[in-house]
N, C-alpha and C. Protein backbone atom coordinates (compact mmCIF):
# COMPACT_ATOMS: atom_id res chain seq x y z
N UNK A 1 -12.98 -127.63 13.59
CA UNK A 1 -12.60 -126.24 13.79
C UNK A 1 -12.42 -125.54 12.46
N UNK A 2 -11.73 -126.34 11.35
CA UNK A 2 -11.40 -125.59 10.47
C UNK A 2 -12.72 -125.41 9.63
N UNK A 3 -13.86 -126.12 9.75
CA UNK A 3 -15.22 -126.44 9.12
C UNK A 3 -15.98 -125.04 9.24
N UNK A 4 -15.91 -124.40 10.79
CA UNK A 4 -16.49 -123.56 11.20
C UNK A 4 -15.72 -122.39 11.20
N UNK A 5 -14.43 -122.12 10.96
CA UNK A 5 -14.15 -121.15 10.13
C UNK A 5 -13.95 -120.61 8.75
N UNK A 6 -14.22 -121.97 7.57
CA UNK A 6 -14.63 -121.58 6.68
C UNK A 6 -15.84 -120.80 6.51
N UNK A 7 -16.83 -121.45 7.10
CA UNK A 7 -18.31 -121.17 7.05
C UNK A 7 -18.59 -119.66 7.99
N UNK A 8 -17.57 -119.22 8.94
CA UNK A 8 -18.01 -118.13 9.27
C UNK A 8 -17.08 -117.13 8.56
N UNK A 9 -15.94 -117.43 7.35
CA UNK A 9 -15.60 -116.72 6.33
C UNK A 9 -16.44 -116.44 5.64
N UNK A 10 -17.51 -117.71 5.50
CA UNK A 10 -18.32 -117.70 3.76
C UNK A 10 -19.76 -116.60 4.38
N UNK A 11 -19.45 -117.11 5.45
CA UNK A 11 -20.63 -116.03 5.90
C UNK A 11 -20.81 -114.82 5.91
N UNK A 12 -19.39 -114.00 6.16
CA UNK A 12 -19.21 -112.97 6.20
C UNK A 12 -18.99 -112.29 4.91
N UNK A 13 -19.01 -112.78 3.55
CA UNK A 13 -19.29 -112.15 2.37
C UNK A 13 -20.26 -112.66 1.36
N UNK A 14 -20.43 -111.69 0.78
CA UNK A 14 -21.84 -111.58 0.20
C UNK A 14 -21.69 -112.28 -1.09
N UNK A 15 -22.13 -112.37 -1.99
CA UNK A 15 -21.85 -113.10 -3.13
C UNK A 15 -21.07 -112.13 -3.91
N UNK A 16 -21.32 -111.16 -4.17
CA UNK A 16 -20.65 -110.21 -4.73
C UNK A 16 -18.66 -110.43 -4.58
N UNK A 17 -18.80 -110.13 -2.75
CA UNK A 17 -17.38 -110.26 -2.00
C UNK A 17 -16.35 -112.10 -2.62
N UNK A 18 -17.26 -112.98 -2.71
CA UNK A 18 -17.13 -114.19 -3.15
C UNK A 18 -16.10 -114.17 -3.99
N UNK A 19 -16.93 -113.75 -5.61
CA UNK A 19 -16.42 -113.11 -6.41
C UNK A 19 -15.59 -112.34 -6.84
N UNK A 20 -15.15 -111.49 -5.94
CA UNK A 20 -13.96 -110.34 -5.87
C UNK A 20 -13.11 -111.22 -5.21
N UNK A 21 -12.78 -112.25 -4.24
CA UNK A 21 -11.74 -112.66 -3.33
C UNK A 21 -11.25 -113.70 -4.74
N UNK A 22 -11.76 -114.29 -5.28
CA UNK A 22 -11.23 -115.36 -6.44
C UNK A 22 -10.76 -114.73 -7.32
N UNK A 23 -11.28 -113.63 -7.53
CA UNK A 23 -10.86 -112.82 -8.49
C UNK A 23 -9.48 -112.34 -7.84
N UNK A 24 -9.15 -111.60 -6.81
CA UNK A 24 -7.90 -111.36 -6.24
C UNK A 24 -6.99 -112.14 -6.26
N UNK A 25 -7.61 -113.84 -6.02
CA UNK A 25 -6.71 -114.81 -5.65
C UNK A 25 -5.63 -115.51 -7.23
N UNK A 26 -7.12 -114.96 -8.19
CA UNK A 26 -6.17 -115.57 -9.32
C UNK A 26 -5.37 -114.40 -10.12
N UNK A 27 -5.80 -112.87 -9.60
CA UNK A 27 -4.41 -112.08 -9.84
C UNK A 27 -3.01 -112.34 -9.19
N UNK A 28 -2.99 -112.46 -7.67
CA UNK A 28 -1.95 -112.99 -7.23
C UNK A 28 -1.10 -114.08 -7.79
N UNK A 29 -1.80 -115.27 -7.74
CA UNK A 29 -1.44 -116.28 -8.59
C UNK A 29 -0.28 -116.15 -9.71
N UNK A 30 -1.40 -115.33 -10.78
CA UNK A 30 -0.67 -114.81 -11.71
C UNK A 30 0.38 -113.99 -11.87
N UNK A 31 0.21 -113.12 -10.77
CA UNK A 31 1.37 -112.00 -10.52
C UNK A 31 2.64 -113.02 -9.98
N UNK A 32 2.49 -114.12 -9.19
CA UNK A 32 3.97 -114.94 -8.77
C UNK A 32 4.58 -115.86 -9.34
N UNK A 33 3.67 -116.23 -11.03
CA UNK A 33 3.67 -117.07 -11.98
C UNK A 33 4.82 -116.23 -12.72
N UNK A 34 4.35 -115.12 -12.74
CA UNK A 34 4.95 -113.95 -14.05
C UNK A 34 6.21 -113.56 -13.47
N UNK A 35 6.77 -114.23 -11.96
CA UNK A 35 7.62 -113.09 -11.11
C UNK A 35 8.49 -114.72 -11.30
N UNK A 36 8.06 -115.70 -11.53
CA UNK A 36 8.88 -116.89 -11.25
C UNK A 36 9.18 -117.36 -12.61
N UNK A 37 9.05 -116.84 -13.66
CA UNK A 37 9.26 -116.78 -14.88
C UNK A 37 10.21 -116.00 -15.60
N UNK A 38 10.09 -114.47 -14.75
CA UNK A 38 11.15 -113.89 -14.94
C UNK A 38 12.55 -114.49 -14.42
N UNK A 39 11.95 -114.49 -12.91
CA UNK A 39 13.39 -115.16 -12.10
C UNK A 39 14.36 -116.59 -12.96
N UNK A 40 13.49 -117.35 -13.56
CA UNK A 40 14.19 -118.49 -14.00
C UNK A 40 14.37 -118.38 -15.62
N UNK A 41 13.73 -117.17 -16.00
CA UNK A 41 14.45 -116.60 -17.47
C UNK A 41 15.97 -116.05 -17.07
N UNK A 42 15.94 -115.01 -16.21
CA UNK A 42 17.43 -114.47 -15.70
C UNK A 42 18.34 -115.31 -15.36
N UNK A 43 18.07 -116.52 -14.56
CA UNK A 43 18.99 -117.70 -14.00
C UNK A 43 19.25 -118.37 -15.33
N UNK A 44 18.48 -118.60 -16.31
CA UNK A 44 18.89 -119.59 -17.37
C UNK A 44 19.78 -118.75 -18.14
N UNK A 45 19.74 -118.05 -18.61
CA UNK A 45 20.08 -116.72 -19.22
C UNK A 45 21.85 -116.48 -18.67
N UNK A 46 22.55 -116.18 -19.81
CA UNK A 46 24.09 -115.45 -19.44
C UNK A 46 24.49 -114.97 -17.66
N UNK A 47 23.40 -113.88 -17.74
CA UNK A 47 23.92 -113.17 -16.76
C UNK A 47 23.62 -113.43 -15.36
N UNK A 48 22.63 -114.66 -15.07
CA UNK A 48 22.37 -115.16 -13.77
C UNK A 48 22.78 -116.42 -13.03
N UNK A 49 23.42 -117.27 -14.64
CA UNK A 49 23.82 -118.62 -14.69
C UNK A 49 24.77 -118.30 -13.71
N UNK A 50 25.91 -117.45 -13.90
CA UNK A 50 27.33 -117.47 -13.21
C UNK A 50 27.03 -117.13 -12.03
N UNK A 51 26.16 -116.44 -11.59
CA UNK A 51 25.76 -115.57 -10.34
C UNK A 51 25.33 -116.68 -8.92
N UNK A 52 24.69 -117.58 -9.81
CA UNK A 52 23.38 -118.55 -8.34
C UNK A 52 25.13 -119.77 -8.77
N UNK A 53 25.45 -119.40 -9.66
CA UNK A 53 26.89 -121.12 -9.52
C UNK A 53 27.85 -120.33 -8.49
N UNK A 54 27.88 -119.08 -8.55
CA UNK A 54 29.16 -118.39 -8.07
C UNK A 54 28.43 -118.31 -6.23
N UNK A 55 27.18 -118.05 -6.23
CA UNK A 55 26.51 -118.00 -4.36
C UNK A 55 26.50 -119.50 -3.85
N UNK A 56 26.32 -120.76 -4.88
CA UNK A 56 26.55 -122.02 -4.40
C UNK A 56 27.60 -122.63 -3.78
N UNK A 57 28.52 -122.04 -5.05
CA UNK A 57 29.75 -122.14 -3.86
C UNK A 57 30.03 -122.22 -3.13
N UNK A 58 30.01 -120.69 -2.70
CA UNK A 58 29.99 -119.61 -1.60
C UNK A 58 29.74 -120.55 -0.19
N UNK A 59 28.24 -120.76 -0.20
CA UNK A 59 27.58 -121.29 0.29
C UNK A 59 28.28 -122.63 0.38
N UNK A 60 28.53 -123.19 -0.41
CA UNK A 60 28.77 -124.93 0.19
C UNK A 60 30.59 -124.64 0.69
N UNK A 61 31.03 -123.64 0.11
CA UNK A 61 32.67 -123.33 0.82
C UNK A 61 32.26 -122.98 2.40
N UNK A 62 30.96 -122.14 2.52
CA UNK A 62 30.94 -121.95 4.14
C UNK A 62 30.38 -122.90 4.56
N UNK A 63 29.97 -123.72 4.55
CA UNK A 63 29.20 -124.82 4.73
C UNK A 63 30.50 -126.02 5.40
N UNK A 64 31.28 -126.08 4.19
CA UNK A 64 32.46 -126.82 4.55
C UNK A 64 33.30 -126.59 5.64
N UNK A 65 33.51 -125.48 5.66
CA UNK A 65 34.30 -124.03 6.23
C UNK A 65 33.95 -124.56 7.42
N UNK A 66 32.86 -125.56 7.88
CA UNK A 66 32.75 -124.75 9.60
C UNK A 66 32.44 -126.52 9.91
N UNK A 67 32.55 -127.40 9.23
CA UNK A 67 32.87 -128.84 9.95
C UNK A 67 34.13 -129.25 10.47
């Protein structure tokens, strides 16, 4: 099944379209590379360290909270 919907993907674009979808795929890529880089610059960083220790807590106090 999954054989024959690749092939009626690949079918449905032209070589050109080929080209543009890889091309999309490795902007995305890149765009969640650059977004997960930031995120774990901010977390390492002063002002995010205290923030994700201070929601862990949180989180494992409600966690506790309800056994």
């Amino acid at each position: 099944m999954r054989r024959f919907i690749v092939r009626l993907h690949t079918a449905c674009l032209s070589d050109r379209d080929r080209g543009q979808a890889t091309t999309e795929y490795a902007l995305v890529m890149l765009g969640a590379a650059v977004i997960a880089l930031l995120v774990v610059g901010w977390a390492t960083s002063g002002g995010g360290a205290g923030k994700i220790g201070h929601l862990f807590d949180s989180v494992i106090d409600a966690v506790t909270g309800k056994l």
